[in-house]
N, C-alpha and C. Protein backbone atom coordinates (compact mmCIF):
# COMPACT_ATOMS: atom_id res chain seq x y z
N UNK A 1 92.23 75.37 36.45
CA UNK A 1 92.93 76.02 37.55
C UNK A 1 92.24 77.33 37.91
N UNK A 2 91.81 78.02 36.79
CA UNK A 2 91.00 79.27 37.33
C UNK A 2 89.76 78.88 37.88
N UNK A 3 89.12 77.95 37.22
CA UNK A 3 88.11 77.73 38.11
C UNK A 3 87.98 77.22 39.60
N UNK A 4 88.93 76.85 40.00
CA UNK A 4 88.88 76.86 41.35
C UNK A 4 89.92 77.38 41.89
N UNK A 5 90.38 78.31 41.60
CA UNK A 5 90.85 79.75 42.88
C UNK A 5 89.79 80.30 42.55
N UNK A 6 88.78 80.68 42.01
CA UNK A 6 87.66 81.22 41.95
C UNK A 6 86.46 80.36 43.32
N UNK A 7 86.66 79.29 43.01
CA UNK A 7 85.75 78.83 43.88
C UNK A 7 86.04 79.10 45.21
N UNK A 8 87.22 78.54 45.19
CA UNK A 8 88.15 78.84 46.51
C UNK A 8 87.93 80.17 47.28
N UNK A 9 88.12 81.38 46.74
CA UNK A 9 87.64 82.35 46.94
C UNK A 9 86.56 82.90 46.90
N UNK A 10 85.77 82.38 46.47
CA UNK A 10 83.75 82.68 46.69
C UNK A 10 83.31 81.99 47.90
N UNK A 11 84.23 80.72 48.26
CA UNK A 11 84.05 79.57 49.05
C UNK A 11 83.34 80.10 50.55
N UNK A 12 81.47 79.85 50.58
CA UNK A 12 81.40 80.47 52.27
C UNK A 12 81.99 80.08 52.96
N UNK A 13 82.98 79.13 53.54
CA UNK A 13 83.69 78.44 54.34
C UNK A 13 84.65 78.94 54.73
N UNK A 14 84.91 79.95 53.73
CA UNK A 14 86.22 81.11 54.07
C UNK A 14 86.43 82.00 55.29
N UNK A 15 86.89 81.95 56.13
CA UNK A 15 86.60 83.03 57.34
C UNK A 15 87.09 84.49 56.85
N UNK A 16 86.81 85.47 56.88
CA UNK A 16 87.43 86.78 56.49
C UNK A 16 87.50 87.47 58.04
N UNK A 17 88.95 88.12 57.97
CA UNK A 17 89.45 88.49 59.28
C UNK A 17 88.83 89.92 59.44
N UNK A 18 88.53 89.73 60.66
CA UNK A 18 87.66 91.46 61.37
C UNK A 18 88.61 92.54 61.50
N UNK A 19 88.89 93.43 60.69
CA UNK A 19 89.84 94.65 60.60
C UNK A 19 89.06 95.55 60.77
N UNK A 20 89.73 96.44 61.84
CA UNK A 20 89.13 97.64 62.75
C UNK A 20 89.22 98.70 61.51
N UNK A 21 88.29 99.67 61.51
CA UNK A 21 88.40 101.24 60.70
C UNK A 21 89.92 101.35 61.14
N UNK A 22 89.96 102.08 59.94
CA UNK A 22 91.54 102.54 60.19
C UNK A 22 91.08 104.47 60.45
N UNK A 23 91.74 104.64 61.64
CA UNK A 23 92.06 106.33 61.75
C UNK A 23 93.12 106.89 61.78
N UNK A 24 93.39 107.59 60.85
CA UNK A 24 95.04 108.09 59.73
C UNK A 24 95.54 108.59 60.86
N UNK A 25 95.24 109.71 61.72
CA UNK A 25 95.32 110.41 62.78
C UNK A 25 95.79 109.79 64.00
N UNK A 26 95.16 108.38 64.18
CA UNK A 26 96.16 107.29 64.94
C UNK A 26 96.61 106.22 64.57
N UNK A 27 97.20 106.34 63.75
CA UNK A 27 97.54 105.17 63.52
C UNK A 27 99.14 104.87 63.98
N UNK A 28 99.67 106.16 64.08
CA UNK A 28 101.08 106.00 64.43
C UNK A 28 101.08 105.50 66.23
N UNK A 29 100.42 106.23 66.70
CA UNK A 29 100.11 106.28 68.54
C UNK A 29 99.52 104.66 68.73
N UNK A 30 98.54 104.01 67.65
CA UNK A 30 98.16 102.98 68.01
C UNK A 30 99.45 101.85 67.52
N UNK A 31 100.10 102.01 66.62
CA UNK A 31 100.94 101.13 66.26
C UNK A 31 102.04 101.02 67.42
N UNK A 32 102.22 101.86 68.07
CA UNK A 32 103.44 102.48 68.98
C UNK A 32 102.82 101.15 70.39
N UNK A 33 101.70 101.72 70.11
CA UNK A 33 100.85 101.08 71.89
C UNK A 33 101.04 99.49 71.28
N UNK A 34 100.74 99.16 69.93
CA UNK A 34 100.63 97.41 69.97
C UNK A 34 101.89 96.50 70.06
N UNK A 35 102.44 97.44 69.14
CA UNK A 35 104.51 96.62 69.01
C UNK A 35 105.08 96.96 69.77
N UNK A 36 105.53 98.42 69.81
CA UNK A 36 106.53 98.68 71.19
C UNK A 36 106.25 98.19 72.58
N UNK A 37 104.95 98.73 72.88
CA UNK A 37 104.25 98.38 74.19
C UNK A 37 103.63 97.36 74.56
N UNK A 38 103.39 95.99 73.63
CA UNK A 38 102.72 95.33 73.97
C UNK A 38 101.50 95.29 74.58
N UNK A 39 100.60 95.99 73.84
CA UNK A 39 99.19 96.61 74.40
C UNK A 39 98.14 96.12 73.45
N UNK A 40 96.82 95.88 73.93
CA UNK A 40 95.77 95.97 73.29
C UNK A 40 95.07 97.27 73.05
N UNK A 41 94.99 97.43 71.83
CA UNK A 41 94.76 99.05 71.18
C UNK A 41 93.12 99.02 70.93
N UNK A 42 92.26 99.45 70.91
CA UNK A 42 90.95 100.36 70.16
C UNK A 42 91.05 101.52 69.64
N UNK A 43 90.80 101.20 68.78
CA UNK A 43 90.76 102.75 67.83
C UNK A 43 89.16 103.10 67.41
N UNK A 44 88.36 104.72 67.77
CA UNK A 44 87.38 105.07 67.24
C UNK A 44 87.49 106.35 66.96
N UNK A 45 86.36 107.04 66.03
CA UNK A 45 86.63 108.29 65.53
C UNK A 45 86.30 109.14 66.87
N UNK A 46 86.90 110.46 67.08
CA UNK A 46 85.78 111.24 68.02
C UNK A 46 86.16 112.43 67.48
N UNK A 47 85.50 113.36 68.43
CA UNK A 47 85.70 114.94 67.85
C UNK A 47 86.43 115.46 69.12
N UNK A 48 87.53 116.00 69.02
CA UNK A 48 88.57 116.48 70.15
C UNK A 48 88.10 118.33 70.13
N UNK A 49 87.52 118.04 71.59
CA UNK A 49 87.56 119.92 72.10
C UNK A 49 88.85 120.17 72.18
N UNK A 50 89.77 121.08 71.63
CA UNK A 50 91.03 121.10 71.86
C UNK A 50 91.30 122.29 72.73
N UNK A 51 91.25 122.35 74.17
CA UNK A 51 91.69 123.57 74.99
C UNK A 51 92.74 124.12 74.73
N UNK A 52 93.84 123.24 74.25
CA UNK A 52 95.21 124.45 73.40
C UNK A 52 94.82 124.94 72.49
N UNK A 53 94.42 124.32 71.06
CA UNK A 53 93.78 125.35 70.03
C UNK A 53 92.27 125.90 70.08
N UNK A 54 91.78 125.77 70.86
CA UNK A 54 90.67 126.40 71.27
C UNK A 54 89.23 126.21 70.05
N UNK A 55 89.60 124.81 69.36
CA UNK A 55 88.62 124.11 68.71
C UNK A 55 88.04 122.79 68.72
N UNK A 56 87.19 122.39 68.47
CA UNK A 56 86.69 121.58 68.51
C UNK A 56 87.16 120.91 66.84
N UNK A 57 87.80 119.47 66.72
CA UNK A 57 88.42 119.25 65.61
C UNK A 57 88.06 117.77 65.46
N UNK A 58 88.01 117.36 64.26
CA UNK A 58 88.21 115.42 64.44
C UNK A 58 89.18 115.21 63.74
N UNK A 59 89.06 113.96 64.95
CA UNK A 59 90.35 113.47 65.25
C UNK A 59 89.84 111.61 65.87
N UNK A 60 90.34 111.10 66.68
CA UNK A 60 90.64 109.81 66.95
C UNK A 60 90.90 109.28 68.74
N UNK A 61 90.70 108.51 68.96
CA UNK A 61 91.12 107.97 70.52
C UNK A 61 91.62 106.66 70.44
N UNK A 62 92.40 106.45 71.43
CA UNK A 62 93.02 105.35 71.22
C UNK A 62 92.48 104.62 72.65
N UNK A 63 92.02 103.31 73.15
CA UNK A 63 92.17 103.13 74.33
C UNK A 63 93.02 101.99 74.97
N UNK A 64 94.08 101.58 75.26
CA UNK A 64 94.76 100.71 75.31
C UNK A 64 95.16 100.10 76.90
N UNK A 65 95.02 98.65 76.89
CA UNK A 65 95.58 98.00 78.47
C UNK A 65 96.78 97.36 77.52
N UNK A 66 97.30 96.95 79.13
CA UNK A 66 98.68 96.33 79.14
C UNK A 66 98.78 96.04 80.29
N UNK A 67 100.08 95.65 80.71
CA UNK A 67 101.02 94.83 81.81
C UNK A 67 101.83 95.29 82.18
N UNK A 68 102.02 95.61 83.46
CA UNK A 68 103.65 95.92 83.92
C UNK A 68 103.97 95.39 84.89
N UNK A 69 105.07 95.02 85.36
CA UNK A 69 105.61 94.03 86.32
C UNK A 69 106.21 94.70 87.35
N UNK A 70 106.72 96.40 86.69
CA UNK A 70 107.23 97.59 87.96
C UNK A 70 106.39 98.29 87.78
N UNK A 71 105.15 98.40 88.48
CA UNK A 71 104.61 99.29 88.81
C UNK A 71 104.32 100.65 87.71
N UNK A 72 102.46 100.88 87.87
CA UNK A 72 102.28 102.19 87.25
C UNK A 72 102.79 103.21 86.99
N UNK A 73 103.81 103.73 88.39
CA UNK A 73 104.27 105.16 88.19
C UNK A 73 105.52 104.87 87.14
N UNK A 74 106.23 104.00 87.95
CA UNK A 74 107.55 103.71 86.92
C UNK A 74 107.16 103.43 85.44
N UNK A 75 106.23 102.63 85.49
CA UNK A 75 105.94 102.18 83.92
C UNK A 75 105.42 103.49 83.19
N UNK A 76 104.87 104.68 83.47
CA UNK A 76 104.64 106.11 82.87
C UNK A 76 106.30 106.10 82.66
N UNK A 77 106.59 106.15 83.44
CA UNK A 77 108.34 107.26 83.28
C UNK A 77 108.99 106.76 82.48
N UNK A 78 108.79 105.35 81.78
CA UNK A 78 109.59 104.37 81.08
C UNK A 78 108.69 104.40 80.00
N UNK A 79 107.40 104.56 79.67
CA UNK A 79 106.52 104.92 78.61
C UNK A 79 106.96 106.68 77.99
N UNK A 80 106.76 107.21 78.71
CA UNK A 80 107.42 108.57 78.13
C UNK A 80 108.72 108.86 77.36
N UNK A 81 109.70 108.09 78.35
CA UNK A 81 111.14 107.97 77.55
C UNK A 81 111.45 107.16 76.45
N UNK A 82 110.39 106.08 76.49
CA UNK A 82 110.23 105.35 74.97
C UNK A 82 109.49 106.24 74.15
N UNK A 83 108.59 107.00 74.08
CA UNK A 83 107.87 107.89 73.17
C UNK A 83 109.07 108.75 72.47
N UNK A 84 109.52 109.29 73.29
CA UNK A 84 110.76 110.31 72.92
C UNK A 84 111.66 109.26 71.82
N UNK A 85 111.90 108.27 72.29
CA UNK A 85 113.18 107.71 71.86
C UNK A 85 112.85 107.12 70.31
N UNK A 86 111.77 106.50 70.10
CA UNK A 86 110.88 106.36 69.00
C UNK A 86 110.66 107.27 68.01
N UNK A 87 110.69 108.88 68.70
CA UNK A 87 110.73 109.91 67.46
C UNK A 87 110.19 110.50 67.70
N UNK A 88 108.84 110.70 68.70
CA UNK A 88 107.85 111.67 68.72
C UNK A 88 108.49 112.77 69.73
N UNK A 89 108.17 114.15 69.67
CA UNK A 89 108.39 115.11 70.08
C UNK A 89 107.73 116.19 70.68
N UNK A 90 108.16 116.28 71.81
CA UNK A 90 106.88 117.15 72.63
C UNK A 90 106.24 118.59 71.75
N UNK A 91 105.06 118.69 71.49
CA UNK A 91 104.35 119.74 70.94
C UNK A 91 105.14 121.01 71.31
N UNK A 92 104.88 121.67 70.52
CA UNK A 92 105.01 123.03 71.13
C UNK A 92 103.46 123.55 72.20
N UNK A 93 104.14 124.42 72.70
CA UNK A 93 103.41 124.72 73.94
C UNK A 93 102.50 124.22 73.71
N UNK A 94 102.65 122.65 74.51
CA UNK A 94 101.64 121.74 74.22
C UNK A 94 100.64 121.97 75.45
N UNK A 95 100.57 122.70 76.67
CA UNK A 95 99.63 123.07 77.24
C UNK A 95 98.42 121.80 78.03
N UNK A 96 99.93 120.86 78.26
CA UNK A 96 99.21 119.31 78.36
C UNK A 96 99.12 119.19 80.57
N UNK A 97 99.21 118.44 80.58
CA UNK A 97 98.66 118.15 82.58
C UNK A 97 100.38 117.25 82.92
N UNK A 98 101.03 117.43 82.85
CA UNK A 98 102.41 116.67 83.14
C UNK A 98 102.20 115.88 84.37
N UNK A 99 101.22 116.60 85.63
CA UNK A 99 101.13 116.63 87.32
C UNK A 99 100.06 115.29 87.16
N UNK A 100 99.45 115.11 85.69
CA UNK A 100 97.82 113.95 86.20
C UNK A 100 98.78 113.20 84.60
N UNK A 101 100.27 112.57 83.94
CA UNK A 101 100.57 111.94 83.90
C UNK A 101 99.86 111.58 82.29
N UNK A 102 99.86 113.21 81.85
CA UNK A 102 98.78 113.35 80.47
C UNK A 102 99.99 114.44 80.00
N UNK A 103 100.80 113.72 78.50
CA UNK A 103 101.98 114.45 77.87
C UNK A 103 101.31 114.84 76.20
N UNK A 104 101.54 115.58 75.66
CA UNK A 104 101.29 115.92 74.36
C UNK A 104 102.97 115.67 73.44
N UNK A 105 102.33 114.38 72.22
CA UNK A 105 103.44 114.34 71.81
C UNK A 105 103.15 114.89 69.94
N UNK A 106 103.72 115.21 69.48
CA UNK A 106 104.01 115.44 67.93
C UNK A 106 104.26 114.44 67.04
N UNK A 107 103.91 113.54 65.97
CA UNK A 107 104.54 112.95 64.87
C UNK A 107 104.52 113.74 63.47
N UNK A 108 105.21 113.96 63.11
CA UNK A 108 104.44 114.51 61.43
C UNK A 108 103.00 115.69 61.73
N UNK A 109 102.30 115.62 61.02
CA UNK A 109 101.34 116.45 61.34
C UNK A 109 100.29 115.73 62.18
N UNK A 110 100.63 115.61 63.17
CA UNK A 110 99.46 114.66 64.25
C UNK A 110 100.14 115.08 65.96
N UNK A 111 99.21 115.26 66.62
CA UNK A 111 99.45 115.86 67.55
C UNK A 111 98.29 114.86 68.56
N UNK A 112 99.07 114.16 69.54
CA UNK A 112 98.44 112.89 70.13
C UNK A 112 98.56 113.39 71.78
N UNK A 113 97.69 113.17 72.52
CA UNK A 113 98.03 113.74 74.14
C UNK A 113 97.86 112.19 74.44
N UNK A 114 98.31 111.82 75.08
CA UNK A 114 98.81 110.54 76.15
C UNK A 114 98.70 110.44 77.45
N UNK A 115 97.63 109.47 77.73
CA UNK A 115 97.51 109.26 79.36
C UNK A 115 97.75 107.96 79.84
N UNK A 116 98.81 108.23 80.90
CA UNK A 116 98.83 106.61 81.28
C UNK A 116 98.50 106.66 82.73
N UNK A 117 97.19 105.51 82.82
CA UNK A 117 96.79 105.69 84.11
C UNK A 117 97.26 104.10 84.48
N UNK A 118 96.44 103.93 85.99
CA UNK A 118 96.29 102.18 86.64
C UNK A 118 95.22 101.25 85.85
N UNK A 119 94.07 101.57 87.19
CA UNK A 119 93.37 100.55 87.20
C UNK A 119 92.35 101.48 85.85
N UNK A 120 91.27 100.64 85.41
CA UNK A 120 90.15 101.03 84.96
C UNK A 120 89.52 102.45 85.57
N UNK A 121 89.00 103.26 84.67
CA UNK A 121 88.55 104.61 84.91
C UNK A 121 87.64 105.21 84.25
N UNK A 122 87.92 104.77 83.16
CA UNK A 122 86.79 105.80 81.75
C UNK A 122 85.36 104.68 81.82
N UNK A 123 85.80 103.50 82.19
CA UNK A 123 84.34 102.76 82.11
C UNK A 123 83.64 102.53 80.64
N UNK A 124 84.24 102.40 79.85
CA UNK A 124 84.15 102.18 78.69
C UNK A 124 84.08 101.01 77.91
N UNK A 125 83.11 101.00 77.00
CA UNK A 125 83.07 99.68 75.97
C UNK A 125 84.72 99.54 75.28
N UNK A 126 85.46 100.53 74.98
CA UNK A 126 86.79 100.48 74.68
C UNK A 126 87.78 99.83 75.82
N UNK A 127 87.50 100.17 77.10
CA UNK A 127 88.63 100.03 77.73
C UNK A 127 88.28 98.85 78.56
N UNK A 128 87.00 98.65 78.28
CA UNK A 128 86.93 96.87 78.68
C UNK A 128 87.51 95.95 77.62
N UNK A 129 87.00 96.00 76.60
CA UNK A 129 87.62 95.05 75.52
C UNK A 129 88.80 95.05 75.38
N UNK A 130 89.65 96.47 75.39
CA UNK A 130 91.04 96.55 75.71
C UNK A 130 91.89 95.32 77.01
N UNK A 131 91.14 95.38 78.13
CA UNK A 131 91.58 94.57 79.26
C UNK A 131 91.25 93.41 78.49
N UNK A 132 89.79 92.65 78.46
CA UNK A 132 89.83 91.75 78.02
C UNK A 132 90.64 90.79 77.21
N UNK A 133 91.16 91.62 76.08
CA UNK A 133 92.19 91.04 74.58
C UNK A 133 93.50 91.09 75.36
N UNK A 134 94.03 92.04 76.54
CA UNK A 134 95.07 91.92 76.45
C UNK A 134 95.32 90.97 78.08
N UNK A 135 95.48 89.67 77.84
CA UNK A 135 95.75 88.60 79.12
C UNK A 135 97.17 89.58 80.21
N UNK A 136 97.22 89.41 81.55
CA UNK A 136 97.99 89.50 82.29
C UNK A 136 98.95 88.45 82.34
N UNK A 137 100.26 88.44 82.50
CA UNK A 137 101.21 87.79 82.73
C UNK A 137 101.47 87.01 84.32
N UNK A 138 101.90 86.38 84.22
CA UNK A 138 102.30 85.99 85.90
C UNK A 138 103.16 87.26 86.53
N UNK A 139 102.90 88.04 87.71
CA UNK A 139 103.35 89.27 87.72
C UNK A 139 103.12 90.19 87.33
N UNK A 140 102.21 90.71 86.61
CA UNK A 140 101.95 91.56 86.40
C UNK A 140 100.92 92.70 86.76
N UNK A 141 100.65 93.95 86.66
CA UNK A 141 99.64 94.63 87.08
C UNK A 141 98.66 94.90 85.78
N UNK A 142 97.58 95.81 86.03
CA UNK A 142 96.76 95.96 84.71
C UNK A 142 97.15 97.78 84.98
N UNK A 143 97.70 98.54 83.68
CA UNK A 143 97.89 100.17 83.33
C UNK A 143 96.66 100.10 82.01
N UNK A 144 96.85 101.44 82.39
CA UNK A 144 96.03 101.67 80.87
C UNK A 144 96.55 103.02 80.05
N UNK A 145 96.49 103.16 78.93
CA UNK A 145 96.97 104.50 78.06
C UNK A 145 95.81 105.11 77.19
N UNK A 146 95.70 105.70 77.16
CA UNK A 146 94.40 106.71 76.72
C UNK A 146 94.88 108.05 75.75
N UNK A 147 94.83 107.84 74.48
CA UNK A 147 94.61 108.78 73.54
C UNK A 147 93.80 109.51 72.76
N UNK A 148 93.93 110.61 72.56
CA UNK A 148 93.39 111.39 71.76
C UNK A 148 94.11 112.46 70.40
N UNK A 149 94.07 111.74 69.42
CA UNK A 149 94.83 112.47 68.79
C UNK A 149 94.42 113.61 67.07
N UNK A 150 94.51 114.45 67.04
CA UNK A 150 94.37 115.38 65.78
C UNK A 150 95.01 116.06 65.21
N UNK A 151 94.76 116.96 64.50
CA UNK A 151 95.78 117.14 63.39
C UNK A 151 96.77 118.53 64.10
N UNK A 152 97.88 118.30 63.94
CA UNK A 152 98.69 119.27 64.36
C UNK A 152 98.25 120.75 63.91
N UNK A 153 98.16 121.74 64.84
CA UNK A 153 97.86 123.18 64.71
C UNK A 153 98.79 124.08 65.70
N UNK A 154 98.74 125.00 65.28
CA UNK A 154 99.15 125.98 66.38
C UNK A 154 98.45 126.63 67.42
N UNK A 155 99.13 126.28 68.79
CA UNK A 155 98.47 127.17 69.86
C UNK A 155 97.20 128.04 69.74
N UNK A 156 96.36 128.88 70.62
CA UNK A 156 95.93 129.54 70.59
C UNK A 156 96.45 130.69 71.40
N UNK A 157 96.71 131.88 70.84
CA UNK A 157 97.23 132.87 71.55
C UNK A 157 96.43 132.56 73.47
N UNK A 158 97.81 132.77 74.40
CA UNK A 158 97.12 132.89 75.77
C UNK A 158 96.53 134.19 75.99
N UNK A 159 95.63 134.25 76.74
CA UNK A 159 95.15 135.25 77.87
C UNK A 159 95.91 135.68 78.56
């Protein structure tokens, strides 16, 4: 019997499943985008210029498509109020773009800014494969959500 779960498991015939790097920093924002939202997620490392803390830090991006059946704008306003409702909490003077539809949210020590746009924009090896993996529904439009997230800090004094 040991000898073949041994084989079994040496066996080249075995397919072994392709698991993305994991980034600690998103993992909450990407889990949020795959279950709650029904989204196709990418996750890669990057280094975040942070104009609120006024550093350059690493940290993580998330790039994610999806589907909505009401429309982009509505589907932001209904993405935001699920963020909230889920647990995350707007930064402190998070110093984020509210007007271009880009919110800074808080989990634990992780501090994630959130963009939910339409169509394609960043032009990216991420945010193609993102569309790709994630099929359209009958009815539906193509949004996209765009993260960047690092480790929670405090502000930088304003000017």
């Amino acid at each position: 019997m040991r000898f073949l779960l041994l084989f079994a498991f040496a066996s080249p015939t075995r397919s072994t499943p392709v698991v993305q790097p994991s980034h600690p920093l998103c993992t909450a924002a990407a889990t949020f985008l795959r279950t709650d939202r029904n989204m196709a997620a990418i996750v890669e490392p990057d280094t975040i210029d942070d104009w609120r803390t006024r550093k350059k830090v690493p940290g993580c991006k998330v790039t994610a498509a999806g589907g909505t059946a009401r429309g982009v704008q509505p589907e932001a306003v209904a993405f935001y109020e699920r963020i909230r409702a889920v647990g995350w909490t707007r930064t402190p003077d998070p110093r984020d773009a509210p007007n271009e539809a880009s919110l800074r949210f808080r989990q634990g020590n992780v501090d994630c800014l959130f963009n939910v746009y339409g169509p394609a924009m960043l032009m990216t090896e991420a945010e193609d494969k993102a569309g790709e993996t994630r099929a359209l529904q009958p009815g539906e439009q193509r949004y996209h959500v765009y993260v960047m997230c690092m480790p929670a800090m405090p502000a930088a004094p304003r000017e």
